[in-house]
N, C-alpha and C. Protein backbone atom coordinates (compact mmCIF):
# COMPACT_ATOMS: atom_id res chain seq x y z
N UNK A 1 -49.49 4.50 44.16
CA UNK A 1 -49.03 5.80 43.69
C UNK A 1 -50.20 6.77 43.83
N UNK A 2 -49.95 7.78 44.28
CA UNK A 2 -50.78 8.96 44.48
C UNK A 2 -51.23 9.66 43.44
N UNK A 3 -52.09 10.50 43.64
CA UNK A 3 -52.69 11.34 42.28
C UNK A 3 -51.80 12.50 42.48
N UNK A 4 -51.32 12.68 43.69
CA UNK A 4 -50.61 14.44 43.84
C UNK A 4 -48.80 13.77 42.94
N UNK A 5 -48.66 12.72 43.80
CA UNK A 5 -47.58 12.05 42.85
C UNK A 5 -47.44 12.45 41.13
N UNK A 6 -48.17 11.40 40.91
CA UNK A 6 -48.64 11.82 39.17
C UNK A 6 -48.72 13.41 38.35
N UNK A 7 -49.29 14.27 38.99
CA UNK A 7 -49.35 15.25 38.98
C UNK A 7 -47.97 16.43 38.98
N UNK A 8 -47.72 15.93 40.34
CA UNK A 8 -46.10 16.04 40.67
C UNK A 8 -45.01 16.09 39.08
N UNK A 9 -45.41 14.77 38.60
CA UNK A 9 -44.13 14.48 36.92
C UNK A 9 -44.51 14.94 36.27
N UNK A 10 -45.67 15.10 36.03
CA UNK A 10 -46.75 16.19 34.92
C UNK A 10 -46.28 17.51 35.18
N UNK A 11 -46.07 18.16 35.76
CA UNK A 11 -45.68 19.63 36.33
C UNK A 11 -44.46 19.59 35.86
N UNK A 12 -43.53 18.99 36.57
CA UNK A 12 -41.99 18.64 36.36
C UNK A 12 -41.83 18.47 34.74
N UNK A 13 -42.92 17.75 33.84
CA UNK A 13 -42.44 17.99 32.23
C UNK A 13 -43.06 18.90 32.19
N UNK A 14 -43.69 19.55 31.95
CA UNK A 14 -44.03 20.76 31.79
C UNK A 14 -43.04 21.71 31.70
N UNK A 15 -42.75 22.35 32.99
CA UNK A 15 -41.38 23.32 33.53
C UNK A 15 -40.49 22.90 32.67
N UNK A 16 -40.04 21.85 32.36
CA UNK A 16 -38.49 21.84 30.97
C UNK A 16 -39.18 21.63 29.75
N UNK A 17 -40.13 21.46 29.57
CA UNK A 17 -40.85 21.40 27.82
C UNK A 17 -40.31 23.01 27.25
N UNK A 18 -40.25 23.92 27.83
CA UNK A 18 -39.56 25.13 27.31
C UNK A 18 -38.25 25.08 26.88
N UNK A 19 -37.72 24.17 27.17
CA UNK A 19 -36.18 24.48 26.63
C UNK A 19 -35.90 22.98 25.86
N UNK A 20 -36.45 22.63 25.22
CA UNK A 20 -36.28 21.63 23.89
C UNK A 20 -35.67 22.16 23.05
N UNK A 21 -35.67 23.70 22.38
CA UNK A 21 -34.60 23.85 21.64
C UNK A 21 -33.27 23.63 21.88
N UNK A 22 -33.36 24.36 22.69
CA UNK A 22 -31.78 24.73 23.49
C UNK A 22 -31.59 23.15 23.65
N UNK A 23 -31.92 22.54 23.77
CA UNK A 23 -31.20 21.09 23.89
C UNK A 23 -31.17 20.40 22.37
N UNK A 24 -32.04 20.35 21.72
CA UNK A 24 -31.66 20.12 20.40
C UNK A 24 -30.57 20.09 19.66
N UNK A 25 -30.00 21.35 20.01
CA UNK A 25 -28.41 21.41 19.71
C UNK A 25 -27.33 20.69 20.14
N UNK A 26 -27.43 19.94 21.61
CA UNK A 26 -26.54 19.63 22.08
C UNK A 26 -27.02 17.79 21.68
N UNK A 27 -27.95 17.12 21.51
CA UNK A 27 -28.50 15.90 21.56
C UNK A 27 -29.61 15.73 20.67
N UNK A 28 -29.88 14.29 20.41
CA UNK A 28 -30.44 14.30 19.54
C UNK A 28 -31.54 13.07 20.48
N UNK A 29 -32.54 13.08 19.68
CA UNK A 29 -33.49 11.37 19.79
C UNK A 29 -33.01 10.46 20.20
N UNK A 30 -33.02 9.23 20.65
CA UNK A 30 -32.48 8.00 20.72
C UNK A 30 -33.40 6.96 20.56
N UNK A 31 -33.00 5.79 20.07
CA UNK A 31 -33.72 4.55 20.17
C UNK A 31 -32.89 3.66 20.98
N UNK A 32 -33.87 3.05 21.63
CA UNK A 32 -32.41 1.94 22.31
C UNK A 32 -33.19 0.43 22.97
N UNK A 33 -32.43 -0.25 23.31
CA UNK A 33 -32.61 -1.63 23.96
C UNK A 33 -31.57 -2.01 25.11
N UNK A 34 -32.12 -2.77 25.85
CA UNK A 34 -31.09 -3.25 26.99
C UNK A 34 -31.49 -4.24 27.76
N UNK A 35 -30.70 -4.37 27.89
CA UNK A 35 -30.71 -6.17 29.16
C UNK A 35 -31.13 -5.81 30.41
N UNK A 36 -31.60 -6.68 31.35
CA UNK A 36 -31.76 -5.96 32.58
C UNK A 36 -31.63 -7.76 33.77
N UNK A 37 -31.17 -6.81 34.70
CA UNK A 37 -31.58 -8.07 35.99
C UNK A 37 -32.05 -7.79 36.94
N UNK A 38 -32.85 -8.31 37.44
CA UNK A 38 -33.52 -8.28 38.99
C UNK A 38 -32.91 -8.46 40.05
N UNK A 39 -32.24 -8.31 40.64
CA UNK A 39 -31.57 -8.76 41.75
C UNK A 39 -32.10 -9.81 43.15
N UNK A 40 -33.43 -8.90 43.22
CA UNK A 40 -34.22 -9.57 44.26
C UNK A 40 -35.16 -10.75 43.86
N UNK A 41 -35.40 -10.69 42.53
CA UNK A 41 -36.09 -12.09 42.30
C UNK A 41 -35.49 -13.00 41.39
N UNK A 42 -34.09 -12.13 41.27
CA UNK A 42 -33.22 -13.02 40.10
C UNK A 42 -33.83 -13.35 38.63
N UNK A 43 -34.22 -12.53 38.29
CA UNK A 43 -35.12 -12.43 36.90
C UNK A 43 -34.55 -11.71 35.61
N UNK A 44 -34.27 -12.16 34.61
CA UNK A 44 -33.79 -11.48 33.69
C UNK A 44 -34.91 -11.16 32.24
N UNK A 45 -34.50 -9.88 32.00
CA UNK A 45 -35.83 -9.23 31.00
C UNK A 45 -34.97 -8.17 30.13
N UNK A 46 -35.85 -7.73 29.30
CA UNK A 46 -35.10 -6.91 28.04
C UNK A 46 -36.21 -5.82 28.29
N UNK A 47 -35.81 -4.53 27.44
CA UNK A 47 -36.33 -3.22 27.63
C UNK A 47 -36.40 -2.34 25.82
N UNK A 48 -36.74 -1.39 25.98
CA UNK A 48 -37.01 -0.82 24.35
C UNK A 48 -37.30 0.33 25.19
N UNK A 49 -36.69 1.45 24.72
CA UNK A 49 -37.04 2.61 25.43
C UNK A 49 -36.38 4.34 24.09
N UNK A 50 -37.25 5.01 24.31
CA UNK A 50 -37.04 6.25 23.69
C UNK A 50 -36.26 7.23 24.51
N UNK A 51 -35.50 7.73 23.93
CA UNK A 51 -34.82 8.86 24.96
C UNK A 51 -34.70 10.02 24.02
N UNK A 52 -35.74 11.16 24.81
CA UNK A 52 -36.41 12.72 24.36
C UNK A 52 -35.89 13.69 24.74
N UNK A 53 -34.67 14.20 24.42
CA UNK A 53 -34.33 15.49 25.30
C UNK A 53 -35.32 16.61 25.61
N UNK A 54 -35.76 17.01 26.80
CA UNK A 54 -36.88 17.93 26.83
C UNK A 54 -35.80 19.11 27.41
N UNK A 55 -34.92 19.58 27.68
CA UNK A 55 -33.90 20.60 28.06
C UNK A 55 -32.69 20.60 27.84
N UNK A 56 -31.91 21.73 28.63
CA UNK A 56 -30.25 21.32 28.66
C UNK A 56 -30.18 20.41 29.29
N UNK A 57 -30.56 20.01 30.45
CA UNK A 57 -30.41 18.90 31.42
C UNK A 57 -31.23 17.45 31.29
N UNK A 58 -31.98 17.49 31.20
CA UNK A 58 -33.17 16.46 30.75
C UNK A 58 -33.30 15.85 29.77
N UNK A 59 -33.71 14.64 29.44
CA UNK A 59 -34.25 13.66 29.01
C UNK A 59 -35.34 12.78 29.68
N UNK A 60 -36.43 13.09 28.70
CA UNK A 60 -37.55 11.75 29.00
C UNK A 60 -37.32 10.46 28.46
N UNK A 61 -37.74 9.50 29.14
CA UNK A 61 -37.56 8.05 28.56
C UNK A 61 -38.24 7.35 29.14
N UNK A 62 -39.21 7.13 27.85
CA UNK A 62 -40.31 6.56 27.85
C UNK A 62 -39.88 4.90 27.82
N UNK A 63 -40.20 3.86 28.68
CA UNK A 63 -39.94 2.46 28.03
C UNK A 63 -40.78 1.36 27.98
N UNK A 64 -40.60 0.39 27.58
CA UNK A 64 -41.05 -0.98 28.49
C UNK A 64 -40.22 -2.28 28.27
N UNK A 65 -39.84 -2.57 29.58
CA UNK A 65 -39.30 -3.89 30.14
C UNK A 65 -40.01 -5.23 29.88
N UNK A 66 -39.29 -6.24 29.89
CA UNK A 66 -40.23 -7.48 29.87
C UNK A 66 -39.36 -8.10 30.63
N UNK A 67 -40.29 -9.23 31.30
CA UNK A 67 -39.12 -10.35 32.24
C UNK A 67 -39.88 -11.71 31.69
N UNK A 68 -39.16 -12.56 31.76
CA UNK A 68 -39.95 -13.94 30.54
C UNK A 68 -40.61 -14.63 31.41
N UNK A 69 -41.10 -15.71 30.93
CA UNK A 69 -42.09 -16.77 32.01
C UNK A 69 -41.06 -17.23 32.53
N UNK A 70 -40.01 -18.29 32.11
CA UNK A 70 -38.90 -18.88 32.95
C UNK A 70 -38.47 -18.13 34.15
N UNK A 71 -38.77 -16.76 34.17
CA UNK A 71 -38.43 -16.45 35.56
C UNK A 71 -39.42 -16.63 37.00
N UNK A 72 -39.12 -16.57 37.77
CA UNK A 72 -39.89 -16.58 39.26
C UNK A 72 -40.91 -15.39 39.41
N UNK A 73 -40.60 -14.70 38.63
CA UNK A 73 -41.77 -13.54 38.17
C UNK A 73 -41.77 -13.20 36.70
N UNK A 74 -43.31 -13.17 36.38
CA UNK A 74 -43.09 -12.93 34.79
C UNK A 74 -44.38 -11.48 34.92
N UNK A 75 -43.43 -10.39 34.26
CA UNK A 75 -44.28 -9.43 34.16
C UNK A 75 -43.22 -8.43 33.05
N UNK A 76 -44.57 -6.83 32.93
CA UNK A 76 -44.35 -6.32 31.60
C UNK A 76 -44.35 -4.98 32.69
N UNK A 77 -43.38 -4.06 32.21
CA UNK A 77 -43.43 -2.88 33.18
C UNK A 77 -43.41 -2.27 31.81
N UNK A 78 -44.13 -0.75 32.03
CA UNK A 78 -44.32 0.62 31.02
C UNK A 78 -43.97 1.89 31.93
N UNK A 79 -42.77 2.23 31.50
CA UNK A 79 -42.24 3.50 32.16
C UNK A 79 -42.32 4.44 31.69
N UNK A 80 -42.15 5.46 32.45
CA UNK A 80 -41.89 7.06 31.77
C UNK A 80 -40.80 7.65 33.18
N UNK A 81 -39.69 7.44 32.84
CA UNK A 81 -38.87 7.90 33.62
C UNK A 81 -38.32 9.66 32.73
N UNK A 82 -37.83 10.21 34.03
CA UNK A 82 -36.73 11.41 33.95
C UNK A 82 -35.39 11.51 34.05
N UNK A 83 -34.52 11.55 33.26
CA UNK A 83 -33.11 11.42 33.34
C UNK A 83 -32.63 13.07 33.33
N UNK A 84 -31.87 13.11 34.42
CA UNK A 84 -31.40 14.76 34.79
C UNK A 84 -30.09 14.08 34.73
N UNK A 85 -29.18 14.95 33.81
CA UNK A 85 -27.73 15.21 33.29
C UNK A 85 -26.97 15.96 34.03
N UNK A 86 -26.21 15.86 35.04
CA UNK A 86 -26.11 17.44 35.63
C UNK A 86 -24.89 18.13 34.97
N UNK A 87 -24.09 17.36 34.10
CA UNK A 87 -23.27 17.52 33.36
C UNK A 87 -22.39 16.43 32.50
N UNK A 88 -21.40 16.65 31.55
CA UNK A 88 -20.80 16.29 30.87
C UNK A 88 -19.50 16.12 30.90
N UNK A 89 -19.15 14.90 30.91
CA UNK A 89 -17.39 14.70 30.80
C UNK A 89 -16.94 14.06 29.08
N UNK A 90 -16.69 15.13 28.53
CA UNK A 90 -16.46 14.56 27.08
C UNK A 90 -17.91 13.72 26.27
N UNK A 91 -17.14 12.31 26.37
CA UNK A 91 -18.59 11.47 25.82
C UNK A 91 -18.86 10.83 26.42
N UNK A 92 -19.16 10.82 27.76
CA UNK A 92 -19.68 10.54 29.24
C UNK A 92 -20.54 11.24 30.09
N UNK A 93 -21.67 10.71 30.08
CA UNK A 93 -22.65 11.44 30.81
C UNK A 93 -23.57 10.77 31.74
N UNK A 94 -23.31 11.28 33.33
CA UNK A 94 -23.99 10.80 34.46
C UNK A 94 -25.22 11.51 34.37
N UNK A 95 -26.20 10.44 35.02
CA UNK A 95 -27.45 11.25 34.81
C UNK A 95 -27.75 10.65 36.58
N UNK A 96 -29.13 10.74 36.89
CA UNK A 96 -30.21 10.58 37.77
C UNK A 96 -31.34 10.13 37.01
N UNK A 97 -32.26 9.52 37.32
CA UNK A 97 -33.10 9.03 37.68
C UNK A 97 -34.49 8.89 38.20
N UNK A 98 -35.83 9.56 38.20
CA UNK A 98 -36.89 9.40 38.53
C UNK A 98 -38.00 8.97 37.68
N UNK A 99 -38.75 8.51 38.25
CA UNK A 99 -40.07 7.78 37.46
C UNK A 99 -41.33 7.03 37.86
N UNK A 100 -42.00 6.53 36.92
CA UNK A 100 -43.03 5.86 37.77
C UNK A 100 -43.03 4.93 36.75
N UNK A 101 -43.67 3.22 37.16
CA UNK A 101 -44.03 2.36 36.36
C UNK A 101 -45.18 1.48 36.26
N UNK A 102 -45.77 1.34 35.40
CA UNK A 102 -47.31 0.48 35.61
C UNK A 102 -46.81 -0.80 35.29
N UNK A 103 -46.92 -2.04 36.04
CA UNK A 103 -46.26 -3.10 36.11
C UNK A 103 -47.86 -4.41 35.77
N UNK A 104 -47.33 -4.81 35.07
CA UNK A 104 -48.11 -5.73 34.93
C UNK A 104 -47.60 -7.05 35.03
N UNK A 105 -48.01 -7.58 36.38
CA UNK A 105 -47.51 -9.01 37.16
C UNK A 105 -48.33 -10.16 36.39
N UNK A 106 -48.03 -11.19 35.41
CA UNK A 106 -48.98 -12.62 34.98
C UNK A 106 -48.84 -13.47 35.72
N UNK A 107 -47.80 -13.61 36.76
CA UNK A 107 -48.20 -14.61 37.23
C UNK A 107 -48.43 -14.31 39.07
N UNK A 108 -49.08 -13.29 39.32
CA UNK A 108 -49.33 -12.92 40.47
C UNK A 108 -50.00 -13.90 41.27
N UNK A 109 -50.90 -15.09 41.02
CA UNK A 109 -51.46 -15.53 41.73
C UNK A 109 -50.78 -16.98 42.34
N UNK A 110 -49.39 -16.94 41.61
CA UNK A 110 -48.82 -18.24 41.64
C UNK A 110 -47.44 -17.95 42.69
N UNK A 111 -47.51 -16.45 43.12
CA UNK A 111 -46.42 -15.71 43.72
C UNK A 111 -46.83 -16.02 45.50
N UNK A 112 -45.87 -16.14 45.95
CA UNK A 112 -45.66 -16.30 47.52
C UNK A 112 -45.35 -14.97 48.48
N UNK A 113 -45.68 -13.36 47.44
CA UNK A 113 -45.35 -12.72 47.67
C UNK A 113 -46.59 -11.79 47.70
N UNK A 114 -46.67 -11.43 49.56
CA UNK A 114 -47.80 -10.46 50.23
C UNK A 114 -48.08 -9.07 49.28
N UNK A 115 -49.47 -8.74 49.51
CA UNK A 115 -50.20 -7.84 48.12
C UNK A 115 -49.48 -8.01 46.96
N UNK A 116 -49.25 -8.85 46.49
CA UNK A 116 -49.51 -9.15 45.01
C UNK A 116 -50.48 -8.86 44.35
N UNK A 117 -50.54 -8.49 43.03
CA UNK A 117 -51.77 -8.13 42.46
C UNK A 117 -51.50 -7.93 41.01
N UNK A 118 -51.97 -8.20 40.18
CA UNK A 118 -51.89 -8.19 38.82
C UNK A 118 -51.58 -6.57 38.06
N UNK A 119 -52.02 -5.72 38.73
CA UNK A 119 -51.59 -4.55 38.03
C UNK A 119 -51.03 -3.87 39.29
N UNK A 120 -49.80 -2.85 39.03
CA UNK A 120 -49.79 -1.90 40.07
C UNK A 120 -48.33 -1.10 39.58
N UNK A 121 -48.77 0.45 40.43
CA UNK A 121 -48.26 1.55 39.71
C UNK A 121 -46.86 1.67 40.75
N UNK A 122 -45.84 1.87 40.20
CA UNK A 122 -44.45 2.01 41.29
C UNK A 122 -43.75 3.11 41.01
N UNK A 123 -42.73 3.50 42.22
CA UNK A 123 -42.06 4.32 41.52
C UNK A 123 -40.57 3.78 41.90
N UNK A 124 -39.75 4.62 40.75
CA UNK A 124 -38.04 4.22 40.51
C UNK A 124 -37.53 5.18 40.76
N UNK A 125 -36.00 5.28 41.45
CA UNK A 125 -34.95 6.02 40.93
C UNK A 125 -33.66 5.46 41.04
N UNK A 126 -32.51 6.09 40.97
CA UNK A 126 -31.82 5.53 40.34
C UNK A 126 -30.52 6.37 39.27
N UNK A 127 -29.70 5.95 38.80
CA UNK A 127 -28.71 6.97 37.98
C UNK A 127 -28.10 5.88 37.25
N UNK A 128 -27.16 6.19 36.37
CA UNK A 128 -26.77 6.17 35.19
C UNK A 128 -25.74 6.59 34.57
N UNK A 129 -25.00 6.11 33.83
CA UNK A 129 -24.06 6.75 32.77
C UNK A 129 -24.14 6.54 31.64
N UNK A 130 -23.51 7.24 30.19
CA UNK A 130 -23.69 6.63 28.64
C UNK A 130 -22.91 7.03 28.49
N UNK A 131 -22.48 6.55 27.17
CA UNK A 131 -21.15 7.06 26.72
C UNK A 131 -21.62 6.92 25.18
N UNK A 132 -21.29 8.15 24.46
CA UNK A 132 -21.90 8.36 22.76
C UNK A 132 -20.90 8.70 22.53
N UNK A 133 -21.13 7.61 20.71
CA UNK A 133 -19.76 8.35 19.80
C UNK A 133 -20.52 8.17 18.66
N UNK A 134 -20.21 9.32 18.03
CA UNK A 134 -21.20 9.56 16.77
C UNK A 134 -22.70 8.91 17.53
N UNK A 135 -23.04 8.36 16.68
CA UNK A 135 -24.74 7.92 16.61
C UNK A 135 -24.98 6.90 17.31
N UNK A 136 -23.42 6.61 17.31
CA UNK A 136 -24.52 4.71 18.57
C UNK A 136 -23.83 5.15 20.54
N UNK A 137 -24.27 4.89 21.18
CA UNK A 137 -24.09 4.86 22.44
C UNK A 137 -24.46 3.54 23.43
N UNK A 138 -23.48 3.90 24.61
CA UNK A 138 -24.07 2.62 25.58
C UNK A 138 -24.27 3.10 26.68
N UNK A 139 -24.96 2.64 27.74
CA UNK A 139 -25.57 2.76 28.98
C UNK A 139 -25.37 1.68 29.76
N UNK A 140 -25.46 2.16 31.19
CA UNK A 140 -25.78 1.16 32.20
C UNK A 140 -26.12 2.21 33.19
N UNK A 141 -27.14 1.54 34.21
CA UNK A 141 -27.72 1.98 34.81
C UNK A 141 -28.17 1.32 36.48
N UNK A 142 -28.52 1.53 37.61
CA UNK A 142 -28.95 1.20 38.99
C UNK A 142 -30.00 1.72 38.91
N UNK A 143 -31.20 0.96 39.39
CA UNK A 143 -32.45 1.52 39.78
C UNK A 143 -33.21 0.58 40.94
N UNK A 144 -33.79 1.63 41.78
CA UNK A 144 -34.20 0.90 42.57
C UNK A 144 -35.76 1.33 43.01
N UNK A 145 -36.70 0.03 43.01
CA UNK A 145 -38.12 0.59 43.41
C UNK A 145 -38.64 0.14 44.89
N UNK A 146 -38.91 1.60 46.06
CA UNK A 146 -39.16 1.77 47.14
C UNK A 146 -40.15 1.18 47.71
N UNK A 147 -41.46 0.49 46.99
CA UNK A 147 -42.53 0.01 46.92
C UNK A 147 -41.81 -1.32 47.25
N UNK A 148 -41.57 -2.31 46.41
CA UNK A 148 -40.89 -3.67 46.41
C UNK A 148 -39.85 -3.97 46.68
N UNK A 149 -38.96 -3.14 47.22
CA UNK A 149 -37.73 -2.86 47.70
C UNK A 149 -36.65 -3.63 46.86
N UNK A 150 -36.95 -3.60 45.70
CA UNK A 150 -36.30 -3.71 44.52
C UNK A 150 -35.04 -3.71 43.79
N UNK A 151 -33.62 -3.48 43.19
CA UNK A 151 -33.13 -2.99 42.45
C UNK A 151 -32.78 -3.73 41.78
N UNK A 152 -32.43 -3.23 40.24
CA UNK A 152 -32.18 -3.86 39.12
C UNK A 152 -30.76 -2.85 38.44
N UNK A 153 -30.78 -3.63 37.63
CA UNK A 153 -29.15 -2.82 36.43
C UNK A 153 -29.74 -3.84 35.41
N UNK A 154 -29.89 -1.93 34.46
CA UNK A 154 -30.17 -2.47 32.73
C UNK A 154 -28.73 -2.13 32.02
N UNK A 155 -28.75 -2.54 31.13
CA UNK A 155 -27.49 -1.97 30.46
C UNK A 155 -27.67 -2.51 29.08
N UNK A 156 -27.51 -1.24 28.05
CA UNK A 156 -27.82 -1.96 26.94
C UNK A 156 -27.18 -0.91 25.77
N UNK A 157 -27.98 -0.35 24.22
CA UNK A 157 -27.14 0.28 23.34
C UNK A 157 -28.19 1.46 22.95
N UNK A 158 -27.66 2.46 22.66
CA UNK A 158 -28.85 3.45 22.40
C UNK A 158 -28.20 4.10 20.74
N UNK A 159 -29.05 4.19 19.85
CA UNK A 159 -29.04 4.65 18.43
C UNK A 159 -29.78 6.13 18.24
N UNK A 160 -28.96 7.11 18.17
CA UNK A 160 -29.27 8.21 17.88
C UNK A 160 -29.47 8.56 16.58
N UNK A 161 -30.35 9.48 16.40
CA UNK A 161 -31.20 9.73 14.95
C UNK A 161 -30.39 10.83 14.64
N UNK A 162 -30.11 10.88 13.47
CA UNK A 162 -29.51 12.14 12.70
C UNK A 162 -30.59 13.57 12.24
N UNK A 163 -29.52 14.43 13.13
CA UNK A 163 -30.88 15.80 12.44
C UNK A 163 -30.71 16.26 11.40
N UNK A 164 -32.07 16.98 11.36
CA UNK A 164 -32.10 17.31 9.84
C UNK A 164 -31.23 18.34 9.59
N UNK A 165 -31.17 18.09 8.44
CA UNK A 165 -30.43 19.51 7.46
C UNK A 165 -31.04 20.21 6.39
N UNK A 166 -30.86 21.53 6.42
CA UNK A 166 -31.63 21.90 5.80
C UNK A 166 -30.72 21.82 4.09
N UNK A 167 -31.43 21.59 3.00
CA UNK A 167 -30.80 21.46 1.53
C UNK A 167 -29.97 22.81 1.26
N UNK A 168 -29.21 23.22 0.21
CA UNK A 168 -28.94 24.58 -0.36
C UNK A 168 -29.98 24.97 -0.93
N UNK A 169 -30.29 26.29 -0.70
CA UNK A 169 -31.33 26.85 -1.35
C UNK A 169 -32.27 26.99 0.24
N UNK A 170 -32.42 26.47 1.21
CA UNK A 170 -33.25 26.69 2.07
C UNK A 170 -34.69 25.89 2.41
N UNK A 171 -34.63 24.97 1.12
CA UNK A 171 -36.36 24.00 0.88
C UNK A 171 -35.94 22.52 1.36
N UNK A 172 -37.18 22.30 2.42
CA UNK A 172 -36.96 21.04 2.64
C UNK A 172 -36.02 20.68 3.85
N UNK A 173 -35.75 19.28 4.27
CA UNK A 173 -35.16 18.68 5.01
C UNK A 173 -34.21 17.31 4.30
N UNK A 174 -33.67 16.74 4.62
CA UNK A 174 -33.01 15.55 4.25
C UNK A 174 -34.10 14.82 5.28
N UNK A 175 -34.09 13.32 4.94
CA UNK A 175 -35.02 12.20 5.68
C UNK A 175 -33.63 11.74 6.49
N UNK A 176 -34.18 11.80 7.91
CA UNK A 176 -33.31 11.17 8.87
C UNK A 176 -32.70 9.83 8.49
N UNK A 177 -31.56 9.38 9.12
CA UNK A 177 -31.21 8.04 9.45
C UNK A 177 -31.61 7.49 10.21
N UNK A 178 -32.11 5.97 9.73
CA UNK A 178 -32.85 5.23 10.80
C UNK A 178 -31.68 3.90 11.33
N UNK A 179 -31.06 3.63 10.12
CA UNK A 179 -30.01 2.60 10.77
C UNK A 179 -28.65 2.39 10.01
């Protein structure tokens, strides 16, 4: 991965960090988890990921994946992907996909697979749908990485946080819901 790359997503949050309000209204936080499979190395792993509305269109989502030792590859990926919404069908929403991931391979040296290497930076894309009702939602997703010629499908449940309200009288907040 390049430095102009990197730079590149840095810019790109930037430019929608201005319109977090305006999305506030329409979405909230998320917490979530999901299953995932490898296709190409047949590997199955779980994920934990935040989802940040930074616009009308956007969401950041920050994650990390795990794939277990029992698989043919055992490694820990840390993402920061971009999910662009381009719109809404009721409580259905297609998104897109971009990102980068720092992958951390353990068992690289036991792999039959050319430049291997214990750490290394990739990038994803890929799209998506969810579907939210009230506070809990589900996902599934295609992603594919150009580097390792890759693709996977996570699919899992996402828990949205309740916003605040403000009390009568104007003081204070209520403490969110966590579960």
């Amino acid at each position: 991965m390049t430095k102009q790359f990197s730079q590149f997503i840095i810019i790109i949050f930037l430019l929608f960090c201005n319109n977090v309000r305006g999305q506030r209204k329409v979405q909230t936080t998320a917490l979530g988890v999901s299953a995932i499979y490898n296709f190409q190395t047949e590997s199955f792993g779980n994920g934990l990921r935040l989802a940040i509305p930074i616009g009308n269109h956007f969401t950041l989502v920050p994650q990390l994946s795990y794939f277990y030792p029992f698989n043919q590859v055992h490694e820990l990926h840390e993402q920061v992907n971009l999910h662009y919404i381009p719109f809404r069908l009721g409580a259905f929403s297609p998104y897109l996909i971009g990102g980068v991931s720092a992958n951390q391979w353990f068992n690289y040296a036991e792999s039959p697979y050319k430049n291997a290497s214990p750490l290394s930076i990739l990038a994803e894309v890929g799209g998506g749908v969810t579907f939210r009702r009230k506070r809990l939602g589900i996902f599934a997703e295609q992603r594919y990485n150009p580097i390792w010629e890759e693709g996977s499908l996570h699919a899992g449940a996402l828990l949205y946080f309740k916003k605040n309200k403000k009390r009568r009288g104007g003081k204070g907040n209520e403490c969110p819901a966590y579960m």
